[in-house]
PDB file of N, CA and C in Angstrom:
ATOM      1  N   UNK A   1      96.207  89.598  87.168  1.00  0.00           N
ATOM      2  CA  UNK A   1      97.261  89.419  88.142  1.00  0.00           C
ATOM      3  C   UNK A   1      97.661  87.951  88.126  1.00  0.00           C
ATOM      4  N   UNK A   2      98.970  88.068  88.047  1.00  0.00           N
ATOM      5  CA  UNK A   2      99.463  86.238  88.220  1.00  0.00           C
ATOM      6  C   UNK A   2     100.703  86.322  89.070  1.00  0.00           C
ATOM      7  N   UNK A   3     101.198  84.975  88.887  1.00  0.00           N
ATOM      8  CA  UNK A   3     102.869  84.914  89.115  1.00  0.00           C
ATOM      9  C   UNK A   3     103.789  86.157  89.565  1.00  0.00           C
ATOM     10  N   UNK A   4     103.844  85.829  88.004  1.00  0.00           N
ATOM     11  CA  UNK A   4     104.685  86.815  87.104  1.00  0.00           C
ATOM     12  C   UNK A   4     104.656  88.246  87.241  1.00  0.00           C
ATOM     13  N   UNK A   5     103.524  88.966  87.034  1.00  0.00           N
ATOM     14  CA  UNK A   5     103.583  89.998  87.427  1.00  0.00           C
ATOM     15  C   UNK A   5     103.250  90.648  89.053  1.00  0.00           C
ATOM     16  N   UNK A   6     103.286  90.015  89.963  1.00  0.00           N
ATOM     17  CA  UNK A   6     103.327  89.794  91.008  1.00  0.00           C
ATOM     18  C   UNK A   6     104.873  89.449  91.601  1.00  0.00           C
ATOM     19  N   UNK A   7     105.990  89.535  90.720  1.00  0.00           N
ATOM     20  CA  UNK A   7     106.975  88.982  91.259  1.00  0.00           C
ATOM     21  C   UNK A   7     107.867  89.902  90.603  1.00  0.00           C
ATOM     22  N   UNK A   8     107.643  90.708  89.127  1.00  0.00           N
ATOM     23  CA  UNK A   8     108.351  91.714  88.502  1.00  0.00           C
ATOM     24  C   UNK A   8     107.998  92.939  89.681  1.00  0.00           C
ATOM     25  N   UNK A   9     106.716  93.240  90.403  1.00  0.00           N
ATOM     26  CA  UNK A   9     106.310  94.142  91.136  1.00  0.00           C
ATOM     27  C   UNK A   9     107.450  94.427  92.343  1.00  0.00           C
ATOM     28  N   UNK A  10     107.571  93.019  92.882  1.00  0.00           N
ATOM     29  CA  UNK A  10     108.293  93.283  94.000  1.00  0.00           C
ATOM     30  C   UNK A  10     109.747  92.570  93.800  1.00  0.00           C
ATOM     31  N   UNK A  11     110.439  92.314  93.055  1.00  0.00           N
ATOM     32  CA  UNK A  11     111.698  92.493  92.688  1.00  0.00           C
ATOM     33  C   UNK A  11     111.846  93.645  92.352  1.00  0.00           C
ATOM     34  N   UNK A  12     111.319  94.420  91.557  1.00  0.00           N
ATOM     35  CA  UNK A  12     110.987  96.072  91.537  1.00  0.00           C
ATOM     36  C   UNK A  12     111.249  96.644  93.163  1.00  0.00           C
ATOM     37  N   UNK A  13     110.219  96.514  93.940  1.00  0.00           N
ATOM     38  CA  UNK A  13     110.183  97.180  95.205  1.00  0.00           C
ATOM     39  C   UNK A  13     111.605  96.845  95.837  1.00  0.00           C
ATOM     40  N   UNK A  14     111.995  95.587  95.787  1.00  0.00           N
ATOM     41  CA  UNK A  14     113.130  95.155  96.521  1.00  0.00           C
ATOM     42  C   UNK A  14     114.662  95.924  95.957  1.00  0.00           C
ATOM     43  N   UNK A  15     114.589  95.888  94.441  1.00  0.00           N
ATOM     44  CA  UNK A  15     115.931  96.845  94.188  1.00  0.00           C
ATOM     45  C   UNK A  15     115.901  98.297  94.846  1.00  0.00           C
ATOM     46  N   UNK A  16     114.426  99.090  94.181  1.00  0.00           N
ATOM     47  CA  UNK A  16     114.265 100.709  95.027  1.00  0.00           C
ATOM     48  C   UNK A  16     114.395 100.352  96.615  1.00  0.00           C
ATOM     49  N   UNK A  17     114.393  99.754  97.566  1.00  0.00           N
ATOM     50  CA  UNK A  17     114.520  99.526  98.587  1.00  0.00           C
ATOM     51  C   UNK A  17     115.812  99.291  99.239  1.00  0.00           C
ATOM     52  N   UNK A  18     116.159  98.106  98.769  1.00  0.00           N
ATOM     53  CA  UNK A  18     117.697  98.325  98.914  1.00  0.00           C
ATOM     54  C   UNK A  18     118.607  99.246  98.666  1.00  0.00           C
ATOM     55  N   UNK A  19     117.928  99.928  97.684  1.00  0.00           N
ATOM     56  CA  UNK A  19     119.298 101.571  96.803  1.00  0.00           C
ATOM     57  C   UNK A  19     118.718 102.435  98.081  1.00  0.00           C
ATOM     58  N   UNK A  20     117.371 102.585  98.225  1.00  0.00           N
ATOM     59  CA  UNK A  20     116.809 103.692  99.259  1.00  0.00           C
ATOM     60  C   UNK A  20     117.571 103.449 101.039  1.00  0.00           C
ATOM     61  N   UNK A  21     117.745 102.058 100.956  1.00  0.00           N
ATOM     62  CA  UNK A  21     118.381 102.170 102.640  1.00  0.00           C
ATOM     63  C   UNK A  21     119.813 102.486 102.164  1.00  0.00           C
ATOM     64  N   UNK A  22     120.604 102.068 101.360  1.00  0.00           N
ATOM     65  CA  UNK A  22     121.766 102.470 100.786  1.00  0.00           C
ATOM     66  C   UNK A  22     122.174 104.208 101.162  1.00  0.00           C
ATOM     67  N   UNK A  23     121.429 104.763 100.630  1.00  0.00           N
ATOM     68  CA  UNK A  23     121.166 106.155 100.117  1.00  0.00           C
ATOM     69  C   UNK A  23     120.703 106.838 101.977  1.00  0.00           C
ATOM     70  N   UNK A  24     119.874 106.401 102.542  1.00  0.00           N
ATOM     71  CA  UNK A  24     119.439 106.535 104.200  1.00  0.00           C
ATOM     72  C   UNK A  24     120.374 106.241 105.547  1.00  0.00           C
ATOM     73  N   UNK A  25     121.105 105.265 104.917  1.00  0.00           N
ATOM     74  CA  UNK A  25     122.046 104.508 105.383  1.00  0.00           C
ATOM     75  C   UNK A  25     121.004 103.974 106.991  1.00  0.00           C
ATOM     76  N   UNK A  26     120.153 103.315 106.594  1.00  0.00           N
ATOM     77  CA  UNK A  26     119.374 102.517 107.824  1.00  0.00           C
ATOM     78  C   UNK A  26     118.234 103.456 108.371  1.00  0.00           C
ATOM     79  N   UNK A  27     117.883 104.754 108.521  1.00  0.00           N
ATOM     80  CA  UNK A  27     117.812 105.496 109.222  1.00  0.00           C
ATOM     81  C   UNK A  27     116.321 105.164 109.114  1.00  0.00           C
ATOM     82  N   UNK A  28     115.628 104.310 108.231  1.00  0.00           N
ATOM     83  CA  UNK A  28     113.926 104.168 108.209  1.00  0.00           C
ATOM     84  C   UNK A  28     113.818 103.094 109.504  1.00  0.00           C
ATOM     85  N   UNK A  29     114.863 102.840 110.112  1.00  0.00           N
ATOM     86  CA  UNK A  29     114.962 101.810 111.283  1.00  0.00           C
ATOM     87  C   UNK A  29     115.398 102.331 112.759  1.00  0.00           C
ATOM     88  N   UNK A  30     115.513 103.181 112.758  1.00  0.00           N
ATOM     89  CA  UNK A  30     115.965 104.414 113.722  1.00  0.00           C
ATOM     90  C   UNK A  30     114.740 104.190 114.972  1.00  0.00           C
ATOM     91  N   UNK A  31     113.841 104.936 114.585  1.00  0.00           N
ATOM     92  CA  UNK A  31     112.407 105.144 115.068  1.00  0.00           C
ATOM     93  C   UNK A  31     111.724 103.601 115.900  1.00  0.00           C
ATOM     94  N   UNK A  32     112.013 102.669 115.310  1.00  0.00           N
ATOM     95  CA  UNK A  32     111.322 101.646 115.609  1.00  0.00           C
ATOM     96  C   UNK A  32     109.931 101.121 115.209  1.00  0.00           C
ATOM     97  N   UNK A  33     108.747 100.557 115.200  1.00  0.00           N
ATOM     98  CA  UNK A  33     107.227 100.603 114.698  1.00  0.00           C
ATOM     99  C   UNK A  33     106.901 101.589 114.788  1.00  0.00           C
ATOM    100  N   UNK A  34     107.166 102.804 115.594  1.00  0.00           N
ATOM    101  CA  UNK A  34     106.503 104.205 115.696  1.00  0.00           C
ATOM    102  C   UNK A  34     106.906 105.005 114.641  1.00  0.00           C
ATOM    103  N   UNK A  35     108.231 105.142 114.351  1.00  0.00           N
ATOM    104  CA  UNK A  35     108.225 105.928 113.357  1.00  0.00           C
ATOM    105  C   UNK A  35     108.447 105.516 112.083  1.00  0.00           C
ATOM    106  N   UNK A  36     108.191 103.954 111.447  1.00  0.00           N
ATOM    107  CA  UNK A  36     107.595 103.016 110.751  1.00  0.00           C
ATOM    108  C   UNK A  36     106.174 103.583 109.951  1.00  0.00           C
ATOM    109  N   UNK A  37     105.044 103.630 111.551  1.00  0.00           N
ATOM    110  CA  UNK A  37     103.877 103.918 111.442  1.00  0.00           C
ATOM    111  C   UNK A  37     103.596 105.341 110.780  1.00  0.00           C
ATOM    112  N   UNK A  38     104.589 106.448 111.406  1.00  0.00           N
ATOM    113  CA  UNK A  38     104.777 107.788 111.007  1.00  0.00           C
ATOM    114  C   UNK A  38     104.690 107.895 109.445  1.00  0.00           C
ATOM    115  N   UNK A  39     106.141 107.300 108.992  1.00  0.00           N
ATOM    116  CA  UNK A  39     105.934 107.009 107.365  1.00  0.00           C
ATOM    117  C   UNK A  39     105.468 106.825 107.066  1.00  0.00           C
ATOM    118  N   UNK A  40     104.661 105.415 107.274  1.00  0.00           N
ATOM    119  CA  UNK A  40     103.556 105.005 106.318  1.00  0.00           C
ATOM    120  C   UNK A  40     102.245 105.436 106.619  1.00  0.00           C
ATOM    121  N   UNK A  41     101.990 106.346 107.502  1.00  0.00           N
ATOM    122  CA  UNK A  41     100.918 107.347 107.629  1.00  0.00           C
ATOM    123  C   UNK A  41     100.718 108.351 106.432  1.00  0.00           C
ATOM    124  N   UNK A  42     102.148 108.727 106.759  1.00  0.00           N
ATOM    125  CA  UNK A  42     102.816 110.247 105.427  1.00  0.00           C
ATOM    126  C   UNK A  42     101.969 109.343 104.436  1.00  0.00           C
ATOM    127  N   UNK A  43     102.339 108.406 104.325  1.00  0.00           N
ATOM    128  CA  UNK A  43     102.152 108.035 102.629  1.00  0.00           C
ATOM    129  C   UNK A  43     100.964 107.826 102.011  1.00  0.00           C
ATOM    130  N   UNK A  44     100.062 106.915 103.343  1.00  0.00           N
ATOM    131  CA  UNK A  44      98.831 106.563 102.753  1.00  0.00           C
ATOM    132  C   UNK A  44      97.848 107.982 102.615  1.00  0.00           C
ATOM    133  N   UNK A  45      98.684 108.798 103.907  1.00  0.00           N
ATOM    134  CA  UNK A  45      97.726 110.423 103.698  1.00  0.00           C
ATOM    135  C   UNK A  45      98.257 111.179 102.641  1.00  0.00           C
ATOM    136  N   UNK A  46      98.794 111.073 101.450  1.00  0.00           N
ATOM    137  CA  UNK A  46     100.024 111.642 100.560  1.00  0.00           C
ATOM    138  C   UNK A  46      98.623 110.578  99.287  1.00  0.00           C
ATOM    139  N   UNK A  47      98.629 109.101  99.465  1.00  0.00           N
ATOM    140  CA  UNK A  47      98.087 108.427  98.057  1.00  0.00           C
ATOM    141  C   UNK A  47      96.228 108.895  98.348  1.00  0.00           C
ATOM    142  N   UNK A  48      96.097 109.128  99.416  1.00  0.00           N
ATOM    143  CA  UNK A  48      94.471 109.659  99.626  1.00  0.00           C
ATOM    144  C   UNK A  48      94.107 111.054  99.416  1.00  0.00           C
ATOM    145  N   UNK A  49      95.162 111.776  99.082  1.00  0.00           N
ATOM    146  CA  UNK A  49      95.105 112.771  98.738  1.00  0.00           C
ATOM    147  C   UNK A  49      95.246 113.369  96.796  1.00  0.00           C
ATOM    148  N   UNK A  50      96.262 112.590  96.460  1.00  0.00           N
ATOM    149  CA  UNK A  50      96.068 112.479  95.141  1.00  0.00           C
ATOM    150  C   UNK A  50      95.256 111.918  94.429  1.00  0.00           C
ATOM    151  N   UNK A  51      94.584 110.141  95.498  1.00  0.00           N
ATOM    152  CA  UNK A  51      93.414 109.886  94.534  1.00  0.00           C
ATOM    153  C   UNK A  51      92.014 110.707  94.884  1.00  0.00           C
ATOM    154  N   UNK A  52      91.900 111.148  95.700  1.00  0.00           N
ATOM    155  CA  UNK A  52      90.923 112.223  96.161  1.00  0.00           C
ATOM    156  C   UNK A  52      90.594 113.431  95.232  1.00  0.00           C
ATOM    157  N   UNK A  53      91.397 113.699  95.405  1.00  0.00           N
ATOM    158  CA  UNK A  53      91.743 115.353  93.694  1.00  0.00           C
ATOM    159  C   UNK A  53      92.230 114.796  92.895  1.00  0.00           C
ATOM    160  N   UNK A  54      92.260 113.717  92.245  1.00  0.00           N
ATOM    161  CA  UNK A  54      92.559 112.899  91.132  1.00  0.00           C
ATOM    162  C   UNK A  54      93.760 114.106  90.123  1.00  0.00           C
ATOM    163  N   UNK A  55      94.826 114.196  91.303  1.00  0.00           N
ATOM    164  CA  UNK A  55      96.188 114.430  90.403  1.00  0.00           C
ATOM    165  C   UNK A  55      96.718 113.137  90.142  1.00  0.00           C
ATOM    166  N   UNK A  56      97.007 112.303  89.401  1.00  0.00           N
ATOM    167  CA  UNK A  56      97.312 111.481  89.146  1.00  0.00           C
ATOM    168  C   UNK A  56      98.881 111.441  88.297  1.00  0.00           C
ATOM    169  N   UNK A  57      98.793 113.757  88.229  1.00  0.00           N
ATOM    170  CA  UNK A  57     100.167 113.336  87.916  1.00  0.00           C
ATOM    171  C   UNK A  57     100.744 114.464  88.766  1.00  0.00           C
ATOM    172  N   UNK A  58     101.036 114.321  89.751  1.00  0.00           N
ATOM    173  CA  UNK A  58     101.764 115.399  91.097  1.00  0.00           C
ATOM    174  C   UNK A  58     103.274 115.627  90.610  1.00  0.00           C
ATOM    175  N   UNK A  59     103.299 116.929  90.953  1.00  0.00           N
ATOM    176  CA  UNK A  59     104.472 117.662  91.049  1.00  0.00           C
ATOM    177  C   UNK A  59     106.328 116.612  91.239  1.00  0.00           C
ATOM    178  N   UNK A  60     105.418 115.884  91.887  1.00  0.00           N
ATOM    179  CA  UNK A  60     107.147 114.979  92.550  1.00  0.00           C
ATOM    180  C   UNK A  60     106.190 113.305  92.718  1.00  0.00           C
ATOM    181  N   UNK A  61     106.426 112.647  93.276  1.00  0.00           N
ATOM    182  CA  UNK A  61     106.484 111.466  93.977  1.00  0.00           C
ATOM    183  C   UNK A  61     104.948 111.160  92.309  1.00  0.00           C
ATOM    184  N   UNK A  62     104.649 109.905  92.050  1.00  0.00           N
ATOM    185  CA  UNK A  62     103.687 109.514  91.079  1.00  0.00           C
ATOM    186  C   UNK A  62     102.597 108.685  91.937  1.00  0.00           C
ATOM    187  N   UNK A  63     101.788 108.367  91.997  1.00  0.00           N
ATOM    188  CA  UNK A  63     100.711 107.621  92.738  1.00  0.00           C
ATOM    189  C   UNK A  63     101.062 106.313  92.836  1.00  0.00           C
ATOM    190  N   UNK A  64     102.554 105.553  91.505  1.00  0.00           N
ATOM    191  CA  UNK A  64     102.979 104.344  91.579  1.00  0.00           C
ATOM    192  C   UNK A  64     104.255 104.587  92.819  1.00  0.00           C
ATOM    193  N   UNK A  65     104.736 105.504  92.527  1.00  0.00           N
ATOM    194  CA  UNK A  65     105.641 105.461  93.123  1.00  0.00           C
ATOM    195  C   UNK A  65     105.738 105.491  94.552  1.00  0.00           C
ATOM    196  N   UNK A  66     104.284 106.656  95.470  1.00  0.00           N
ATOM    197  CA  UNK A  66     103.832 106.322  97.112  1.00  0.00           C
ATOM    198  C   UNK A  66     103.398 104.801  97.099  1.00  0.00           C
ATOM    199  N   UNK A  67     102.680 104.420  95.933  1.00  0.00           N
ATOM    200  CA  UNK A  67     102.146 103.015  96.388  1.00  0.00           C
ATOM    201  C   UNK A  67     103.261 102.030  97.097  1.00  0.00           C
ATOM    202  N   UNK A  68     104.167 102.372  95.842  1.00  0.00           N
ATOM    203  CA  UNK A  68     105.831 101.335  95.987  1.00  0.00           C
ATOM    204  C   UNK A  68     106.162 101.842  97.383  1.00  0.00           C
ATOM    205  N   UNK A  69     106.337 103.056  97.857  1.00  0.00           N
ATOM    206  CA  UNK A  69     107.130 103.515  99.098  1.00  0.00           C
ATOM    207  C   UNK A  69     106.127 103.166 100.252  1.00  0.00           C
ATOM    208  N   UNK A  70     105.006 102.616 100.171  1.00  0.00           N
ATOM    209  CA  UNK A  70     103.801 102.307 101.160  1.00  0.00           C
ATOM    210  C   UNK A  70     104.473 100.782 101.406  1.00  0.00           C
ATOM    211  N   UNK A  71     104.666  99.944 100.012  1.00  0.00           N
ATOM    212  CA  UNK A  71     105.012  98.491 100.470  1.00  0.00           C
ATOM    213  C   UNK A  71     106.264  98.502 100.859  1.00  0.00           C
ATOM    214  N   UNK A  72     107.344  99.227 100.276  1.00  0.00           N
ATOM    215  CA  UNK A  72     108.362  99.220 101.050  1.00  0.00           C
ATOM    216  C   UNK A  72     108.762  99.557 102.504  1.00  0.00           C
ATOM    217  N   UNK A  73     107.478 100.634 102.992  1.00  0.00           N
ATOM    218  CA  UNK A  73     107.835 100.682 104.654  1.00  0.00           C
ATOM    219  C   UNK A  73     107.097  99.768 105.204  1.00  0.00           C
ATOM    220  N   UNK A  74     105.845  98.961 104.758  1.00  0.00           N
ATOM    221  CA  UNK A  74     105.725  97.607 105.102  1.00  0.00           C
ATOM    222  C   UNK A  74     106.807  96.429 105.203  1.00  0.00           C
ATOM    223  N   UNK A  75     107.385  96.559 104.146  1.00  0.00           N
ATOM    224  CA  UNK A  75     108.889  95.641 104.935  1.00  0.00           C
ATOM    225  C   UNK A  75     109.530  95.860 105.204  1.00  0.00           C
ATOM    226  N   UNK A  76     110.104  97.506 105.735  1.00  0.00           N
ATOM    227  CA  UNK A  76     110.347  97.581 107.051  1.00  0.00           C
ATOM    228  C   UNK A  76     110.003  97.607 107.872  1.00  0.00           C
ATOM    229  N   UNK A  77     108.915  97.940 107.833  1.00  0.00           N
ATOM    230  CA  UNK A  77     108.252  97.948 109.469  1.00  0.00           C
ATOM    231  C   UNK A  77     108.218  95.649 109.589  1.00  0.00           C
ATOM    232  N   UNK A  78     108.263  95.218 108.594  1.00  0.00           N
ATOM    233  CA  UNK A  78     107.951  93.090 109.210  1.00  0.00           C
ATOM    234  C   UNK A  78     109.196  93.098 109.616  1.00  0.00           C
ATOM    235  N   UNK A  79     110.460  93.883 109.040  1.00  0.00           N
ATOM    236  CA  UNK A  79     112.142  93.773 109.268  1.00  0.00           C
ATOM    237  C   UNK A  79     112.230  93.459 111.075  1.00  0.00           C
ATOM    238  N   UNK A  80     111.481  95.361 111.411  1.00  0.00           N
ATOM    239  CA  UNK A  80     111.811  96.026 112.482  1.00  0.00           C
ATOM    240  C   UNK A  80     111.199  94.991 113.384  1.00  0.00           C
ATOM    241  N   UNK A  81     109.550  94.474 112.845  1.00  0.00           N
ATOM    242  CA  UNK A  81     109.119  93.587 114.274  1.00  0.00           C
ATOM    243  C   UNK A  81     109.594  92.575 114.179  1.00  0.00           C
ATOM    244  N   UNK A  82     110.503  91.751 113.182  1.00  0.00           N
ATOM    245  CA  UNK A  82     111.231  90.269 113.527  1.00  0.00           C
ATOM    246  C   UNK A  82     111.996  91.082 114.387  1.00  0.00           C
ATOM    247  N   UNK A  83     112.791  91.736 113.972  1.00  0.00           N
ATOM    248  CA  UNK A  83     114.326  92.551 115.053  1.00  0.00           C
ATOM    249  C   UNK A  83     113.633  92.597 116.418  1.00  0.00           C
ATOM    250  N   UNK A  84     112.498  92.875 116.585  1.00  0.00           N
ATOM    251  CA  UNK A  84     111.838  93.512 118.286  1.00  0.00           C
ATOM    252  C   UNK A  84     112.285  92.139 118.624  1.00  0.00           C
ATOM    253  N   UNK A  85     111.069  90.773 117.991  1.00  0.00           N
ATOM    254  CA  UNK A  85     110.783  89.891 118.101  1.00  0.00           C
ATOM    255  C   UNK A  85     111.454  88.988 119.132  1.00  0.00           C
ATOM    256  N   UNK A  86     112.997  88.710 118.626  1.00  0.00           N
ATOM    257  CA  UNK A  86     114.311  88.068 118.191  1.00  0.00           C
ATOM    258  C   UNK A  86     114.963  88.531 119.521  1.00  0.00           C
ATOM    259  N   UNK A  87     115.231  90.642 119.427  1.00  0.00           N
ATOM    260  CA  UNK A  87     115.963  90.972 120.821  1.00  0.00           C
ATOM    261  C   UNK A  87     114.655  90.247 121.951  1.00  0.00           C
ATOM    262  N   UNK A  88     113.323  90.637 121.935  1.00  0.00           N
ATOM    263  CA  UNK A  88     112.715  90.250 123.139  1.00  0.00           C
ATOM    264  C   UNK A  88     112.872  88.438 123.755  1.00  0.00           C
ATOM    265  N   UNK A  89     112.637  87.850 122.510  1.00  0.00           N
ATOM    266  CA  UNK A  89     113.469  86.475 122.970  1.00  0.00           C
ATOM    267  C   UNK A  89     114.461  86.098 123.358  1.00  0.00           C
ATOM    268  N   UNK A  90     115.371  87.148 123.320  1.00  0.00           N
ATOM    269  CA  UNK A  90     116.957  87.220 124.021  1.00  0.00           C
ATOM    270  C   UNK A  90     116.924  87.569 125.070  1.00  0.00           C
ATOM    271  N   UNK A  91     116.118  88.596 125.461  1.00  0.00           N
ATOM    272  CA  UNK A  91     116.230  89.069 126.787  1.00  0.00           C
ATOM    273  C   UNK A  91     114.901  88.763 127.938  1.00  0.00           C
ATOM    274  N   UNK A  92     114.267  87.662 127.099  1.00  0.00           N
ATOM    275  CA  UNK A  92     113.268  87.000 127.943  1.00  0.00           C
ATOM    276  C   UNK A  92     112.197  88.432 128.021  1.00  0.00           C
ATOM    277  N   UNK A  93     111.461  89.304 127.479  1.00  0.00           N
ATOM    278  CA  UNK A  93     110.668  90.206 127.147  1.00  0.00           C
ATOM    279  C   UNK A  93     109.483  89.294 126.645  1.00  0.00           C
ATOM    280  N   UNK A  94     108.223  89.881 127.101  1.00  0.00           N
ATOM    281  CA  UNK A  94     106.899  89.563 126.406  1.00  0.00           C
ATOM    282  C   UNK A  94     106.067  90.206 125.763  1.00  0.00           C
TER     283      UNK A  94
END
């Protein structure tokens, strides 16, 4: 692991991410941290399940590909809590 491939990874994540809210039109932001958490529940119970029964090659989604959709609702869900963050400092919220 270096740089480099540490940075092809998530320029990777960042194009599928951007095409995926494109394609959603926002809607992984709907929910708020709760349904953030929901997703990335699905997912990590979705990659514990394939490495568990070691399908490694499933019907649909690839074990790279939940991994990628695990970090990508991680930055939505850092998106959603700057957004909380930001309105609660506006409206004097703690």
């Amino acid at each position: 692991m270096n740089e480099e491939s540490i940075k092809k990874i998530t320029d990777d994540i960042s194009t599928i991410l951007l095409k995926k809210n494109q394609d959603y039109g926002g809607a992984s932001f709907d929910l708020g941290l709760n349904g953030n958490m929901v997703h990335l529940w699905d997912k990590v119970s979705r990659y514990r399940n394939l490495v568990e029964k070691g399908r490694m090659e499933p019907n649909f989604e690839s074990v790279e590909d939940t991994l990628k959709d695990m970090i990508g609702y991680a930055i939505i869900g850092l998106h959603i809590l700057a957004d909380k963050t930001t309105e609660d400092k506006i409206y004097g919220k703690n």
